[in-house]
PDB file of N, CA and C in Angstrom:
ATOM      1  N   UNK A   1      66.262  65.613  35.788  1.00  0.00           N
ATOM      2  CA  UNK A   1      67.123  64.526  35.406  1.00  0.00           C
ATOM      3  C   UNK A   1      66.341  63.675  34.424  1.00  0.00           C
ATOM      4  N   UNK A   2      67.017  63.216  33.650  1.00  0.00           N
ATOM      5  CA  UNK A   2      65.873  62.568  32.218  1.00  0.00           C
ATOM      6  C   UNK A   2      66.853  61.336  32.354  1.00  0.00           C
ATOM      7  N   UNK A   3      65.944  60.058  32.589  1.00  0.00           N
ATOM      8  CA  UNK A   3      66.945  58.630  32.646  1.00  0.00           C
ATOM      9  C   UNK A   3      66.009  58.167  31.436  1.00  0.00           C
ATOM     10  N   UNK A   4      67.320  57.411  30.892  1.00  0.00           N
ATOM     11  CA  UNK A   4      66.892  56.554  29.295  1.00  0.00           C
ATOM     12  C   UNK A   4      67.571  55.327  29.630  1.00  0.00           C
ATOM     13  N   UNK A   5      66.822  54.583  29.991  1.00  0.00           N
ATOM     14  CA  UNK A   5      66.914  52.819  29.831  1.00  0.00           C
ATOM     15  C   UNK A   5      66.382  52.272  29.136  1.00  0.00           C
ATOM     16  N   UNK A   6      66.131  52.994  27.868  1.00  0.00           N
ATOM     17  CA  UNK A   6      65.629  51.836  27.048  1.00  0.00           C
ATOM     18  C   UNK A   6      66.349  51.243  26.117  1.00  0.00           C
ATOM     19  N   UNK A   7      67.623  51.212  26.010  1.00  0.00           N
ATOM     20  CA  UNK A   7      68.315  50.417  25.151  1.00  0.00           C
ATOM     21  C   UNK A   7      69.230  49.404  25.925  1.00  0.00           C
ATOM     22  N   UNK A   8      68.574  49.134  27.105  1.00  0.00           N
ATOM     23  CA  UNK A   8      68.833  48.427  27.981  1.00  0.00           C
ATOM     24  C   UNK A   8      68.338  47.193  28.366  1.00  0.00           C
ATOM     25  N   UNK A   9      68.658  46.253  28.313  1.00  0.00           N
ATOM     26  CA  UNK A   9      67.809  45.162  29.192  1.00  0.00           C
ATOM     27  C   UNK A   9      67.354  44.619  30.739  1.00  0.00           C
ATOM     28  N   UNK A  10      68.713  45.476  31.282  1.00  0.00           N
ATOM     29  CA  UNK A  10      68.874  44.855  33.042  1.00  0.00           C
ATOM     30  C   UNK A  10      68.317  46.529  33.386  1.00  0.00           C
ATOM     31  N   UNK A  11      67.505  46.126  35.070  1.00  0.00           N
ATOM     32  CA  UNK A  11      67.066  47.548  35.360  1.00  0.00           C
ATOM     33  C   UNK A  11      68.380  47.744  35.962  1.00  0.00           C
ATOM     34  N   UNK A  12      67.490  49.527  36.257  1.00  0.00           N
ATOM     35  CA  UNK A  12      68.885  49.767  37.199  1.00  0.00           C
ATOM     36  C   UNK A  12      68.161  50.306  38.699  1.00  0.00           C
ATOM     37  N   UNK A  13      69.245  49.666  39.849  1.00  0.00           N
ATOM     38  CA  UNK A  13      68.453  49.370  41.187  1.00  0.00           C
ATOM     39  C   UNK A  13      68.129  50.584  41.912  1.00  0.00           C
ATOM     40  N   UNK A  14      68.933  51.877  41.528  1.00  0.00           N
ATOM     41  CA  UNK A  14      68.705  52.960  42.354  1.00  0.00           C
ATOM     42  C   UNK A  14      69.794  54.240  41.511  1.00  0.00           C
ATOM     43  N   UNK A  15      69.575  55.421  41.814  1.00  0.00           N
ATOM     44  CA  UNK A  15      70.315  56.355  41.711  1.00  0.00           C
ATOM     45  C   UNK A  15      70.989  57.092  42.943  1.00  0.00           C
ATOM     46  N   UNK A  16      72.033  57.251  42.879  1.00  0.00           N
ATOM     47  CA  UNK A  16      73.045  57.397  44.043  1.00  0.00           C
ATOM     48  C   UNK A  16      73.684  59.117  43.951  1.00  0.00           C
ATOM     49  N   UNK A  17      73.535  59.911  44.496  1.00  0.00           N
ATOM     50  CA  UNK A  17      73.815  61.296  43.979  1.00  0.00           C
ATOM     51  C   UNK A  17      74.781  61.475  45.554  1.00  0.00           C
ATOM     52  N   UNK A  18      75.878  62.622  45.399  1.00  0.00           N
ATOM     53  CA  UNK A  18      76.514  62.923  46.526  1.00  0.00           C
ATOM     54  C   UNK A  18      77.050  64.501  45.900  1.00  0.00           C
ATOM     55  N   UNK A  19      77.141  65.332  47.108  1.00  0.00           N
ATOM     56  CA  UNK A  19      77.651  66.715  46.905  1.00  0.00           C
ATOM     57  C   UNK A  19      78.780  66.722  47.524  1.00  0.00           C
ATOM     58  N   UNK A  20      79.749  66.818  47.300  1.00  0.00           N
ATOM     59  CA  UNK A  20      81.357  67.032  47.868  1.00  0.00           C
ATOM     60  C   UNK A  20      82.013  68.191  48.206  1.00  0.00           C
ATOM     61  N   UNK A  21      82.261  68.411  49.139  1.00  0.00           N
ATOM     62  CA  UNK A  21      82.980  70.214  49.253  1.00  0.00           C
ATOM     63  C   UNK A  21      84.671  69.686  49.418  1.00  0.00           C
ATOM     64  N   UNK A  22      85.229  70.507  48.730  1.00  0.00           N
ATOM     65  CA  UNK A  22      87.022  70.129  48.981  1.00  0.00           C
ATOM     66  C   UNK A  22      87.345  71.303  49.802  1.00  0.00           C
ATOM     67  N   UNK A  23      88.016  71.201  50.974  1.00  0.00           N
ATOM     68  CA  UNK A  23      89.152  72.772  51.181  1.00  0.00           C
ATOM     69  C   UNK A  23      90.145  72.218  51.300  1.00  0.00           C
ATOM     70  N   UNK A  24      90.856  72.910  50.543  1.00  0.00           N
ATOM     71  CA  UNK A  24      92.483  73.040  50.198  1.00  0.00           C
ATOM     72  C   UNK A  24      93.347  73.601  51.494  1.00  0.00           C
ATOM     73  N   UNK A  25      93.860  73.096  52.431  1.00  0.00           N
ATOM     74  CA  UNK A  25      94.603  74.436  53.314  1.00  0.00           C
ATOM     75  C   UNK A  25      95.912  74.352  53.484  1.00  0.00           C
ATOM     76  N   UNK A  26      97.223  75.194  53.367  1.00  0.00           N
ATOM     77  CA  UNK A  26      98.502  75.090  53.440  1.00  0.00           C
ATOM     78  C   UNK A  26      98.957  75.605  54.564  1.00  0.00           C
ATOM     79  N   UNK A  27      99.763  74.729  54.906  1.00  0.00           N
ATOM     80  CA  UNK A  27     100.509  75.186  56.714  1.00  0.00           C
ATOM     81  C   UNK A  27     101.389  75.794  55.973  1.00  0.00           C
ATOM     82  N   UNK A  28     101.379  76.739  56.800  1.00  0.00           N
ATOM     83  CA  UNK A  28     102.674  78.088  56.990  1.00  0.00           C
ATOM     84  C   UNK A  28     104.055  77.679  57.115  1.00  0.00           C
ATOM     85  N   UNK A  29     104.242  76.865  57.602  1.00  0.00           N
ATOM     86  CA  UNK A  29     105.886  76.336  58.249  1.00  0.00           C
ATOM     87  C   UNK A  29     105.913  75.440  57.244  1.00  0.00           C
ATOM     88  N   UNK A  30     105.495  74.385  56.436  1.00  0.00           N
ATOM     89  CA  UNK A  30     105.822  73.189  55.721  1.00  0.00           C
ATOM     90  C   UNK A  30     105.881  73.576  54.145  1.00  0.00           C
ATOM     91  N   UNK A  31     104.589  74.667  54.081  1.00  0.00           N
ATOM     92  CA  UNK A  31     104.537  74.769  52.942  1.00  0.00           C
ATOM     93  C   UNK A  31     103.465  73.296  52.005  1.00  0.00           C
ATOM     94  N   UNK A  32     102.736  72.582  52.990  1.00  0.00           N
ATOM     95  CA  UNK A  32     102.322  71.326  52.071  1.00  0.00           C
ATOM     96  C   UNK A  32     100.700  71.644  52.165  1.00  0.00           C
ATOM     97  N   UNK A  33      99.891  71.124  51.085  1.00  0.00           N
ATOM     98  CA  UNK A  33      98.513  71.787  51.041  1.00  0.00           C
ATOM     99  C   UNK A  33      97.899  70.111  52.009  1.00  0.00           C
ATOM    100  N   UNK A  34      96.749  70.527  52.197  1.00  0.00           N
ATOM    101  CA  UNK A  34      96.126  69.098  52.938  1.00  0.00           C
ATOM    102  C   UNK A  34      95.116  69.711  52.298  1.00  0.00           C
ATOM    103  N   UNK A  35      94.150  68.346  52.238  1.00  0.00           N
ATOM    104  CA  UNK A  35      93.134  68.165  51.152  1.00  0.00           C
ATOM    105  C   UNK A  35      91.958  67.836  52.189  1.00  0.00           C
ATOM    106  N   UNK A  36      90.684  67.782  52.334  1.00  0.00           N
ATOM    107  CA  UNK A  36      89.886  67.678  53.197  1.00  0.00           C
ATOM    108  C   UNK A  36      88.362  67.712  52.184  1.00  0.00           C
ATOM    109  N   UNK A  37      87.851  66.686  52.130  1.00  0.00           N
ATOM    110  CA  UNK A  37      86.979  66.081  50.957  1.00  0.00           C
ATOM    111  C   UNK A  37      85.311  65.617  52.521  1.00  0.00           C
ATOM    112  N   UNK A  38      84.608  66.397  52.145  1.00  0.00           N
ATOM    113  CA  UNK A  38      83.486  65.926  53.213  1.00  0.00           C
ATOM    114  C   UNK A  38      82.051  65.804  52.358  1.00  0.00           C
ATOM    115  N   UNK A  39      81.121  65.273  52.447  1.00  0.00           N
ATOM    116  CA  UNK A  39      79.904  65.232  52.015  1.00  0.00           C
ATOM    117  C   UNK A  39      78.652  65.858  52.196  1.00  0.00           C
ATOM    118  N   UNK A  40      78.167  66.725  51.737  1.00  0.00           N
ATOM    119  CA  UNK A  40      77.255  68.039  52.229  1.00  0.00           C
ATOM    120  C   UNK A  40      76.111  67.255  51.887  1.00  0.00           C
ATOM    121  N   UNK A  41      75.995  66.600  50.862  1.00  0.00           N
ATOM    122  CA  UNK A  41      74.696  66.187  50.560  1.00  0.00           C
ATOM    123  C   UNK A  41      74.642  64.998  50.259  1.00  0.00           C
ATOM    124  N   UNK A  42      73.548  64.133  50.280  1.00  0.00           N
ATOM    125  CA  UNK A  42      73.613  62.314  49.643  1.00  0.00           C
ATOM    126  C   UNK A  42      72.189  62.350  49.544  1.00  0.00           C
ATOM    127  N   UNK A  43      71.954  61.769  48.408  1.00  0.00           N
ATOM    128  CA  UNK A  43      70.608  60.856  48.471  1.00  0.00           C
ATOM    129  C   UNK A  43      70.360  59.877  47.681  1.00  0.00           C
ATOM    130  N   UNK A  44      69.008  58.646  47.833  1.00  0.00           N
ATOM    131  CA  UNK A  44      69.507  57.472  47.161  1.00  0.00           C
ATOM    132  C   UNK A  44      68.054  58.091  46.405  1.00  0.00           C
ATOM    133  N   UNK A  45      68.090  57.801  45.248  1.00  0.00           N
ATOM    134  CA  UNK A  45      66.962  57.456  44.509  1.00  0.00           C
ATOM    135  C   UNK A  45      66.343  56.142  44.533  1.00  0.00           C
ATOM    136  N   UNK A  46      65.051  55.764  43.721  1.00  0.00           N
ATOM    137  CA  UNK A  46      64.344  54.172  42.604  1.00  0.00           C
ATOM    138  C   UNK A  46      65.216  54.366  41.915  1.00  0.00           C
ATOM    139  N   UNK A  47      64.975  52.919  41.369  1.00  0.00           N
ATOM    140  CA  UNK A  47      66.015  52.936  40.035  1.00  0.00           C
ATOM    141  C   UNK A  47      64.720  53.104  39.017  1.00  0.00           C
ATOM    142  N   UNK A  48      65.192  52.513  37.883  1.00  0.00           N
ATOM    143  CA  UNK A  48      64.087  52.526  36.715  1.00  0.00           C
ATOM    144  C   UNK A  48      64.579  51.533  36.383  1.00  0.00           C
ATOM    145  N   UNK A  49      62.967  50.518  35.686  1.00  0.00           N
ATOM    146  CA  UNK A  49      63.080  49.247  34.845  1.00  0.00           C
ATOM    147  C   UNK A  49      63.810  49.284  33.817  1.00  0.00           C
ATOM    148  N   UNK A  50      64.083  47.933  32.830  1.00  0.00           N
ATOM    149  CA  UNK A  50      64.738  47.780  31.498  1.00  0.00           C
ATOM    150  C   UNK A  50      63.682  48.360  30.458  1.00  0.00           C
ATOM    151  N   UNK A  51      64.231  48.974  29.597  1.00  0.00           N
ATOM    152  CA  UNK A  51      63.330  49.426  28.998  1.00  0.00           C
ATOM    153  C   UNK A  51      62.177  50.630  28.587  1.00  0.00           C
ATOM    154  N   UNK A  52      62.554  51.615  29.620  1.00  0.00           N
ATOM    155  CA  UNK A  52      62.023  52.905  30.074  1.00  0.00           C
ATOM    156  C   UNK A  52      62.842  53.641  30.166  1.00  0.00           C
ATOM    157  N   UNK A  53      61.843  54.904  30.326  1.00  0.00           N
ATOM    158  CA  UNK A  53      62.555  56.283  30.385  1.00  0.00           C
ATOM    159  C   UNK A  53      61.432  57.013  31.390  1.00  0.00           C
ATOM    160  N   UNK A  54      62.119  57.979  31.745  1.00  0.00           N
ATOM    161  CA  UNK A  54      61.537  58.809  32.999  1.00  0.00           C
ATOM    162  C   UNK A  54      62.221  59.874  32.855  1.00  0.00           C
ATOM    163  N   UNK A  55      61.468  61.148  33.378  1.00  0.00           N
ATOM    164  CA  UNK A  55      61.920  62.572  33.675  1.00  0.00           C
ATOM    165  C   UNK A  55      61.900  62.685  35.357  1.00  0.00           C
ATOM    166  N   UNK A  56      62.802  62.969  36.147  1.00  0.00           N
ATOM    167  CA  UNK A  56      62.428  63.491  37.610  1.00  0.00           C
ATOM    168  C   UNK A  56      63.369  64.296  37.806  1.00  0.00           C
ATOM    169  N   UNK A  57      62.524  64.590  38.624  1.00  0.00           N
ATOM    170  CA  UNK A  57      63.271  66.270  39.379  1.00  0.00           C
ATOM    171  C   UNK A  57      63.494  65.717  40.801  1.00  0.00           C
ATOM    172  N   UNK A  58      64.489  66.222  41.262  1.00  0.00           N
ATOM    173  CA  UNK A  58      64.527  66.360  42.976  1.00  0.00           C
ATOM    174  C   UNK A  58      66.075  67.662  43.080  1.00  0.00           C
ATOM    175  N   UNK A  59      65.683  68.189  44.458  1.00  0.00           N
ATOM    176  CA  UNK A  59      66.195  69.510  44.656  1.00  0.00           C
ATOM    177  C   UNK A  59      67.070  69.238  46.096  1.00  0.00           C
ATOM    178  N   UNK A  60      67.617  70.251  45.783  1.00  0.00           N
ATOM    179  CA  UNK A  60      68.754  70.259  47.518  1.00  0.00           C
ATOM    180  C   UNK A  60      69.215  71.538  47.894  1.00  0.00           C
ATOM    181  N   UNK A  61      69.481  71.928  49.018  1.00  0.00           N
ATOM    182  CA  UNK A  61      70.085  73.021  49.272  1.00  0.00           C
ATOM    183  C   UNK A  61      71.575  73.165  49.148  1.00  0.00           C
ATOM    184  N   UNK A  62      72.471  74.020  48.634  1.00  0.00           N
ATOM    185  CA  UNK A  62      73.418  74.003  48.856  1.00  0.00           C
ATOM    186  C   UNK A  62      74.256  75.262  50.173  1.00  0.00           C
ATOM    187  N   UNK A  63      74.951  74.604  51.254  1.00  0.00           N
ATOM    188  CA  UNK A  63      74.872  75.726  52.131  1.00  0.00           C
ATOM    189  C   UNK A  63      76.160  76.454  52.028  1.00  0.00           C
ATOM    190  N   UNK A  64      75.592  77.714  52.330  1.00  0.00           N
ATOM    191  CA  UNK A  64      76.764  78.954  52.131  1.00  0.00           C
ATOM    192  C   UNK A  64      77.968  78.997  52.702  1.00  0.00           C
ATOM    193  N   UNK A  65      77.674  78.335  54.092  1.00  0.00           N
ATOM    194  CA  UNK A  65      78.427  78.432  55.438  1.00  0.00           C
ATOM    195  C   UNK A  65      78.727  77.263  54.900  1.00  0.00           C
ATOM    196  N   UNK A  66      80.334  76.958  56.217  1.00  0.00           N
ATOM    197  CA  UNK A  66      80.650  75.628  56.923  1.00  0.00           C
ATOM    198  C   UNK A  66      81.065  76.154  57.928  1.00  0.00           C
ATOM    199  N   UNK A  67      81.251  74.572  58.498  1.00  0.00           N
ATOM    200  CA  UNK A  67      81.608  74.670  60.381  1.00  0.00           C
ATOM    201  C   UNK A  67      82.935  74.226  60.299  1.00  0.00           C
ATOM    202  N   UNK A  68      83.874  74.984  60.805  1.00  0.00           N
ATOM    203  CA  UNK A  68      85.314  74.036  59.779  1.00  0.00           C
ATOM    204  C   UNK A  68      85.301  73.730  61.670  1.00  0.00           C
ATOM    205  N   UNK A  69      84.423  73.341  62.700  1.00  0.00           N
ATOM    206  CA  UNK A  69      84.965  72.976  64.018  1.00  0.00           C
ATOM    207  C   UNK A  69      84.419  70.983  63.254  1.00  0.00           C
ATOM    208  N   UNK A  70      83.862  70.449  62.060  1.00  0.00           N
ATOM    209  CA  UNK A  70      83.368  69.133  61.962  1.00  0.00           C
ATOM    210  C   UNK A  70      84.646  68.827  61.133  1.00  0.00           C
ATOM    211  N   UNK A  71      85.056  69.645  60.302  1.00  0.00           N
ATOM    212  CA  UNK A  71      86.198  69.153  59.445  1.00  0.00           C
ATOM    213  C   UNK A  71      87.500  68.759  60.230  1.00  0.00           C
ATOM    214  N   UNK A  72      87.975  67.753  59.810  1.00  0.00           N
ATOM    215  CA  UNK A  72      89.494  67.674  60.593  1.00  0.00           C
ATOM    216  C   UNK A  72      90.468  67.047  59.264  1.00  0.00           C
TER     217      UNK A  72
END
């Protein structure tokens, strides 16, 4: 991730990242889809000062599976 604040004056307080999984599922009898939006991943970053730039890396797993017994 490459952050550029330097044409900036105010820092910035943190970086906020989230991974979202959607499943789509349609009942048989209605015919209507329901939407089901859950969060696999979050993390907060530092922010960076006014005026800077920075390169960082950070990594996550993304998982293959779900448990559709947490989803409702």
């Amino acid at each position: 991730m490459l952050c550029d604040n330097t044409k900036s004056k105010y820092d910035i307080r943190n970086f906020k990242f989230k991974l979202f999984r959607q499943v789509v599922s349609k009942d048989p009898q209605t015919g209507v889809n329901t939407v089901t939006e859950t969060v696999v991943f979050s993390k907060k970053e530092p922010g960076l000062g006014a005026n800077k730039s920075s390169k960082r890396e950070f990594a996550f797993e993304i998982p293959s599976t779900m448990s559709l017994k947490n989803n409702k």
